[in-house]
Protein backbone atom coordinates (compact mmCIF):
# COMPACT_ATOMS: atom_id res chain seq x y z
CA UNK A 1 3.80 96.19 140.43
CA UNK A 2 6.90 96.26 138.74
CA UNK A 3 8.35 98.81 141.67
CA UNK A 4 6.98 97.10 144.22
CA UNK A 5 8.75 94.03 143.28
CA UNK A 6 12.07 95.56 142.98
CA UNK A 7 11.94 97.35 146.12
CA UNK A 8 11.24 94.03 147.56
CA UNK A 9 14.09 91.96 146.36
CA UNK A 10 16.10 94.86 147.82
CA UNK A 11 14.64 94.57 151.22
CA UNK A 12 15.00 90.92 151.01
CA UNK A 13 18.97 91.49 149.98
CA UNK A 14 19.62 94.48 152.11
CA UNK A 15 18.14 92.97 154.88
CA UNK A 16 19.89 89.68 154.42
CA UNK A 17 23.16 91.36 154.28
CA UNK A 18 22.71 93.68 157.71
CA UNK A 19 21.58 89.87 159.32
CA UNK A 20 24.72 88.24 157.59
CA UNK A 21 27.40 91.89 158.93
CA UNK A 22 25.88 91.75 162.15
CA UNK A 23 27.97 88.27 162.85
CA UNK A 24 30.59 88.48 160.40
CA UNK A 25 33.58 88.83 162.89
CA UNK A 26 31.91 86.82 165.90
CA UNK A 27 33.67 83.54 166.42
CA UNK A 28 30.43 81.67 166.74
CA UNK A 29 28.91 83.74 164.12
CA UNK A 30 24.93 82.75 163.99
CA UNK A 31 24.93 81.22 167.21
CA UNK A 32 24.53 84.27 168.83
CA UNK A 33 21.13 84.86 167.93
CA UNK A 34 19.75 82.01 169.98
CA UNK A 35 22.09 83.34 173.03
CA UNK A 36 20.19 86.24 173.74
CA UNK A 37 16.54 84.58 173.88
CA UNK A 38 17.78 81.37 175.56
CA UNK A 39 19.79 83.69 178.08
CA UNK A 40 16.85 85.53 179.27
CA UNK A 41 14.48 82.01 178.96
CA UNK A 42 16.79 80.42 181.27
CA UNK A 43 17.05 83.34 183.88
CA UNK A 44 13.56 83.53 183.94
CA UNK A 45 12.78 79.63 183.82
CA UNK A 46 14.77 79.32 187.03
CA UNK A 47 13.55 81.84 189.00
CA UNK A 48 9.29 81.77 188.04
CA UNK A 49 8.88 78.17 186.89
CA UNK A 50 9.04 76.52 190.08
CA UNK A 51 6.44 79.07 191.96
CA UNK A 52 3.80 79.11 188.79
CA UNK A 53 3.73 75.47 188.60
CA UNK A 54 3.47 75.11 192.60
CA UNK A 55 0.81 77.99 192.58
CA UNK A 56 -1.06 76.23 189.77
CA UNK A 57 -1.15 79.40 187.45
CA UNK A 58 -0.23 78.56 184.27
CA UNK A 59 0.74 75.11 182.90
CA UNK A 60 3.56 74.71 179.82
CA UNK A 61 5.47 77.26 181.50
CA UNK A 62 8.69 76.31 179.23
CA UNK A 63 6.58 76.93 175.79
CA UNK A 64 4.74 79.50 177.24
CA UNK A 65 7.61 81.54 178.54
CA UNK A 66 9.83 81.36 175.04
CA UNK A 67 6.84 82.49 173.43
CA UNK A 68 6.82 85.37 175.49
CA UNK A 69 10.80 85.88 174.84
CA UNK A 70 10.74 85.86 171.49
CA UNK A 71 8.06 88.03 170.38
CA UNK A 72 9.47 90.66 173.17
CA UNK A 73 12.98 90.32 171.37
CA UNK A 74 11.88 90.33 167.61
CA UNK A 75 9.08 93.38 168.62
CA UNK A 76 12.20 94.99 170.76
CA UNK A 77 14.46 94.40 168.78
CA UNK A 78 13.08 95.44 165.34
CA UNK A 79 12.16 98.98 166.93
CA UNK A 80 15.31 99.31 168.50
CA UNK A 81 17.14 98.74 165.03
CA UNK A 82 14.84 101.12 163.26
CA UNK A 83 14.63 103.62 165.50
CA UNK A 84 18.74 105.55 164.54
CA UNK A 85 18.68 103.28 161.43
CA UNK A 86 17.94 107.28 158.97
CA UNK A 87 20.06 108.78 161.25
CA UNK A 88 23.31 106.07 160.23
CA UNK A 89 22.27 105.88 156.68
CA UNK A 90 22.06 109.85 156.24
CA UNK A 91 24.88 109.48 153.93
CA UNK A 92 23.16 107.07 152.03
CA UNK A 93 20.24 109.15 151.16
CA UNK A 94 22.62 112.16 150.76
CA UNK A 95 24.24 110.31 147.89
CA UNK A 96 21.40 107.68 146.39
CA UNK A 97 18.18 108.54 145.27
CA UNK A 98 16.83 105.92 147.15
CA UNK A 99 13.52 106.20 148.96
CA UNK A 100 13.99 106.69 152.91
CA UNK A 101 11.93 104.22 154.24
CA UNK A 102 13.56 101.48 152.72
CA UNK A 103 16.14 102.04 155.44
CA UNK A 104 14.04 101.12 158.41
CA UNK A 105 12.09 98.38 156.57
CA UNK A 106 16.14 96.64 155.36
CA UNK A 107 17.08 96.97 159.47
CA UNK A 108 13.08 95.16 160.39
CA UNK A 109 14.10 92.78 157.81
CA UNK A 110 17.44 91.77 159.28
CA UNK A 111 15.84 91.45 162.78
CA UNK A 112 13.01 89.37 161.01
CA UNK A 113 15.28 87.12 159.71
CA UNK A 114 17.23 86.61 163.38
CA UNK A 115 13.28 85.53 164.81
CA UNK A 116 13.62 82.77 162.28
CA UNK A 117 16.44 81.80 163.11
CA UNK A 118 15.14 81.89 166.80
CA UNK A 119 11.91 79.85 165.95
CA UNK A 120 14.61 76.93 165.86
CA UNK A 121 15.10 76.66 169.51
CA UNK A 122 11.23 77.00 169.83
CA UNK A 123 10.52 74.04 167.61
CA UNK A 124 13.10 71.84 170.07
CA UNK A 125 11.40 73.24 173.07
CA UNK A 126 7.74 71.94 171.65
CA UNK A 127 9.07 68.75 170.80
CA UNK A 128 10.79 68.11 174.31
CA UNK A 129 7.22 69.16 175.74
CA UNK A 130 5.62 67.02 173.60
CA UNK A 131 3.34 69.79 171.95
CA UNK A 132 1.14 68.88 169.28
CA UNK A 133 0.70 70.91 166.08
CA UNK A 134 -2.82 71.75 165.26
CA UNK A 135 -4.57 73.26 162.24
CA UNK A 136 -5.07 76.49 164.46
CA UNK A 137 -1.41 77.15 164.64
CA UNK A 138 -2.23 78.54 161.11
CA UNK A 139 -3.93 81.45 162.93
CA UNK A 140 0.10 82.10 164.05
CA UNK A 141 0.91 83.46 160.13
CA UNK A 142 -1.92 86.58 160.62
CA UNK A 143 -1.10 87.33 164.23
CA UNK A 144 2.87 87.51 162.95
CA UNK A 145 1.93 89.56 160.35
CA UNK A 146 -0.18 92.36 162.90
CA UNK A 147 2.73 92.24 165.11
CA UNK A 148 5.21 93.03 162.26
CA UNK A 149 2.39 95.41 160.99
CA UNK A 150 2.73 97.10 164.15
CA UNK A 151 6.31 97.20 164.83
CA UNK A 152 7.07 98.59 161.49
CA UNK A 153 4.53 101.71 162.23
CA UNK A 154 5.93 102.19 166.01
CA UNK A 155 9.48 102.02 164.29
CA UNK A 156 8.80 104.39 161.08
CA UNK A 157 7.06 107.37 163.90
CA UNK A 158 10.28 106.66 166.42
CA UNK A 159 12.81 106.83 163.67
CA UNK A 160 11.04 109.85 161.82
CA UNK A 161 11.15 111.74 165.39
CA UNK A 162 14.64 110.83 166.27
CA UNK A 163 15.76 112.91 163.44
CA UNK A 164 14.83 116.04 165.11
CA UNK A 165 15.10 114.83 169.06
CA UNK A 166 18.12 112.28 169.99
CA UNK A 167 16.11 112.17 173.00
CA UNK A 168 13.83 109.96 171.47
CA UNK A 169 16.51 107.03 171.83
CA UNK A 170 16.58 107.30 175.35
CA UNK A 171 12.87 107.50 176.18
CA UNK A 172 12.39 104.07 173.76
CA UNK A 173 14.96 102.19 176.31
CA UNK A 174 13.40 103.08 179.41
CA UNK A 175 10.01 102.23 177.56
CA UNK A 176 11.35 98.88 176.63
CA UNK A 177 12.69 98.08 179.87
CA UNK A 178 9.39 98.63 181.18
CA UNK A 179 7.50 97.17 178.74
CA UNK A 180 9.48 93.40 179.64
CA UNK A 181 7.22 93.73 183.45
CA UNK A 182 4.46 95.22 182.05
CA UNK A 183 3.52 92.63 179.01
CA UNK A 184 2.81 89.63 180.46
CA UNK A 185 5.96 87.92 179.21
CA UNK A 186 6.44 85.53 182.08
CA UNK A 187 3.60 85.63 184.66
CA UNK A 188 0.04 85.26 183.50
CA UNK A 189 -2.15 88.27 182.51
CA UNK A 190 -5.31 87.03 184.94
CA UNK A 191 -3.18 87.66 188.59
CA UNK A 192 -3.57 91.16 187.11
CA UNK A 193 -6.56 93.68 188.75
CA UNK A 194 -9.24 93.72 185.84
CA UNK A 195 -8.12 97.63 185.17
CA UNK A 196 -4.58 96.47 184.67
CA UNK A 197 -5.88 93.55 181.93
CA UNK A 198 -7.04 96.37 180.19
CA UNK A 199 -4.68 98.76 179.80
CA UNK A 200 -2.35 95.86 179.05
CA UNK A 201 -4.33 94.68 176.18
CA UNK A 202 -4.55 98.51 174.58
CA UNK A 203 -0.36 97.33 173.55
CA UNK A 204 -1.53 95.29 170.59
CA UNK A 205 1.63 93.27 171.21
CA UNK A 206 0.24 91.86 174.20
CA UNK A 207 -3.11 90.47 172.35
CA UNK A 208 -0.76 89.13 169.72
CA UNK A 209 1.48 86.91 172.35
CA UNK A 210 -1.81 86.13 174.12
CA UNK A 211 -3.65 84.75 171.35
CA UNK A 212 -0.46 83.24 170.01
CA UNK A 213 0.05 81.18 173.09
CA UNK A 214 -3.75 79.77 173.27
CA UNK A 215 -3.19 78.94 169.88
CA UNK A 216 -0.06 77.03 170.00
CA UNK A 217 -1.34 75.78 173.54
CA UNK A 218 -4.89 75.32 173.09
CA UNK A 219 -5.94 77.33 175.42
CA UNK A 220 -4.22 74.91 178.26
CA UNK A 221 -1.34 77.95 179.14
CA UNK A 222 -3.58 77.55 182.48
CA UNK A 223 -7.17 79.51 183.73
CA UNK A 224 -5.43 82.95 184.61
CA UNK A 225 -3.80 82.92 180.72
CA UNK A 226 -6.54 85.57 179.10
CA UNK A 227 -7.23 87.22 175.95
CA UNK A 228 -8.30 90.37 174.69
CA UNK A 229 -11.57 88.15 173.98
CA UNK A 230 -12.09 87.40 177.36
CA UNK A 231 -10.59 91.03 178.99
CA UNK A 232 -13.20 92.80 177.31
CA UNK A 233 -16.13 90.76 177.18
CA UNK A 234 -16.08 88.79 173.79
CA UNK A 235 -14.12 88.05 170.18
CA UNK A 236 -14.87 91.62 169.36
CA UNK A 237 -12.57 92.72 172.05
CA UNK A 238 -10.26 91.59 170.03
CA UNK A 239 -11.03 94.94 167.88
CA UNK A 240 -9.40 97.28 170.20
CA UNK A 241 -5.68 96.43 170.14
CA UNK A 242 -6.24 95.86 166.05
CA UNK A 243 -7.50 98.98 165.73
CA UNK A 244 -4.17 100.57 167.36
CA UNK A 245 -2.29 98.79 165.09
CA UNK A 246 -4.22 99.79 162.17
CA UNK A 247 -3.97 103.86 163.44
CA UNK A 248 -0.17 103.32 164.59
CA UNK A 249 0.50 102.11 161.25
CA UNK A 250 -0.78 104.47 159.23
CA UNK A 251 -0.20 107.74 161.09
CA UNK A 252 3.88 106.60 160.84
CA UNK A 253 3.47 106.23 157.29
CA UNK A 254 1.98 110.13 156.72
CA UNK A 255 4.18 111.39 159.17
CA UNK A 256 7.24 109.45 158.02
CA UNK A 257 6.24 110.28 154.44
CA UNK A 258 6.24 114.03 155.45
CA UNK A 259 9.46 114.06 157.16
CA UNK A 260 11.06 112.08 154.93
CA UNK A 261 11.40 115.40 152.59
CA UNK A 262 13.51 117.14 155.09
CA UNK A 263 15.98 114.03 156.14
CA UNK A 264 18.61 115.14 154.03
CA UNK A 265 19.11 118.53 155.03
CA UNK A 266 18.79 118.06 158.91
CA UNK A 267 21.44 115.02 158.75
């Protein structure tokens, strides 16, 4: 317990400092990390809000819509950062005898600390909407923690693989680019054909968001706003995506853990 707890106050430092670097010599320093969310909210907001609300297909497009945005930006984000993070610290396991994945995990860290920051603008955007907490937005602290769960497995396997193929870095952008159409982020899932629900739902990020927003909503995000309960016939449905997390998460950590022998040398 002992380890554990040091290794954690050095995620919590390391990752504090790459958040703190990553604005040092911007002029409005911390500010930037709302830009980027509130940039793409505002694009979207002005082009889809209009025709939802006329078309009746979801209502609380504004809270539903940042939702979307900033679990795509902190999932995104967080892989994106992990993904070359062994690649730029080889010469800090060359030197240190410092255990590799701590390297990815610092760089999740830093991103995880830039979605709290973020969480901000979301609490102004409730208010203006006149949201009203609920005990169920509890439920929000275990579906954060899956999403992280599964973001730190996608981001171990992609940064364990781009060691030996640089090509991995180019596949993950065009795979985030089309993940923003594919996940739901600012239409609702139920205009979808019911194979397309499906397959959207096996992305355990997508049942995350989903049951995020009916929590935070209560289920009032409109009648074509679905979760993985009600894709695949029941609560258990649920399951599925969970599952993929679960396997995702542990296959990184034996194949990172296998790798992470040879990182040295092939830097």
């Amino acid at each position: 317990m002992t380890g554990i707890a040091y290794y954690l106050r050095v995620l919590r430092v390391v990752g504090a400092i790459d958040f703190k670097a990553k604005y040092t010599d911007a002029a409005l320093g911390y500010v930037w990390s709302l830009v980027k969310p509130l940039a793409y909210f505002a694009v979207l907001w002005l082009v889809f809000a209009h025709l939802l609300l006329t078309a009746n297909q979801t209502d609380d497009f504004t809270v539903f819509l940042l939702i979307g945005i900033l679990l795509f930006l902190f999932f995104i984000d967080a892989v994106s950062a992990m993904l070359p993070s062994i690649v730029d610290g080889g010469a800090t396991l060359r030197r240190l005898a410092f255990p590799p994945i701590m390297i990815p995990l610092s760089a999740s860290v830093a991103i995880g600390i830039t979605f709290c920051v973020n969480v901000s603008a979301f609490a102004v955007f409730a208010a203006i909407q006149r949201v009203e907490p609920r005990i169920e937005w509890l439920l929000v602290v275990p579906l954060l923690a899956e999403l992280y769960l599964f973001t730190v497995g996608l981001g171990l396997l992609l940064s364990a693989l781009y060691v030996r193929f640089r090509d991995v870095g180019q596949v993950w952008e065009l795979a985030a680019q089309l993940l923003f159409f594919a996940s739901a982020i600012f239409y609702p899932i139920g205009i979808l054909p019911d194979w397309a629900q499906k397959v959207a739902f096996l992305n355990p990020f997508v049942q995350v968001m989903q049951d995020i927003r009916h929590v935070v909503l209560g289920g009032a995000s409109g009648p074509n706003d679905l979760t993985a309960g009600d894709v695949f016939a029941g609560a258990g449905g649920r399951l599925i995506p969970i599952s993929i997390v679960v396997l995702v998460f542990v296959a990184a950590l034996v194949f990172f853990r296998r790798e992470g022998r040879y990182f040295a040398e092939r830097l």
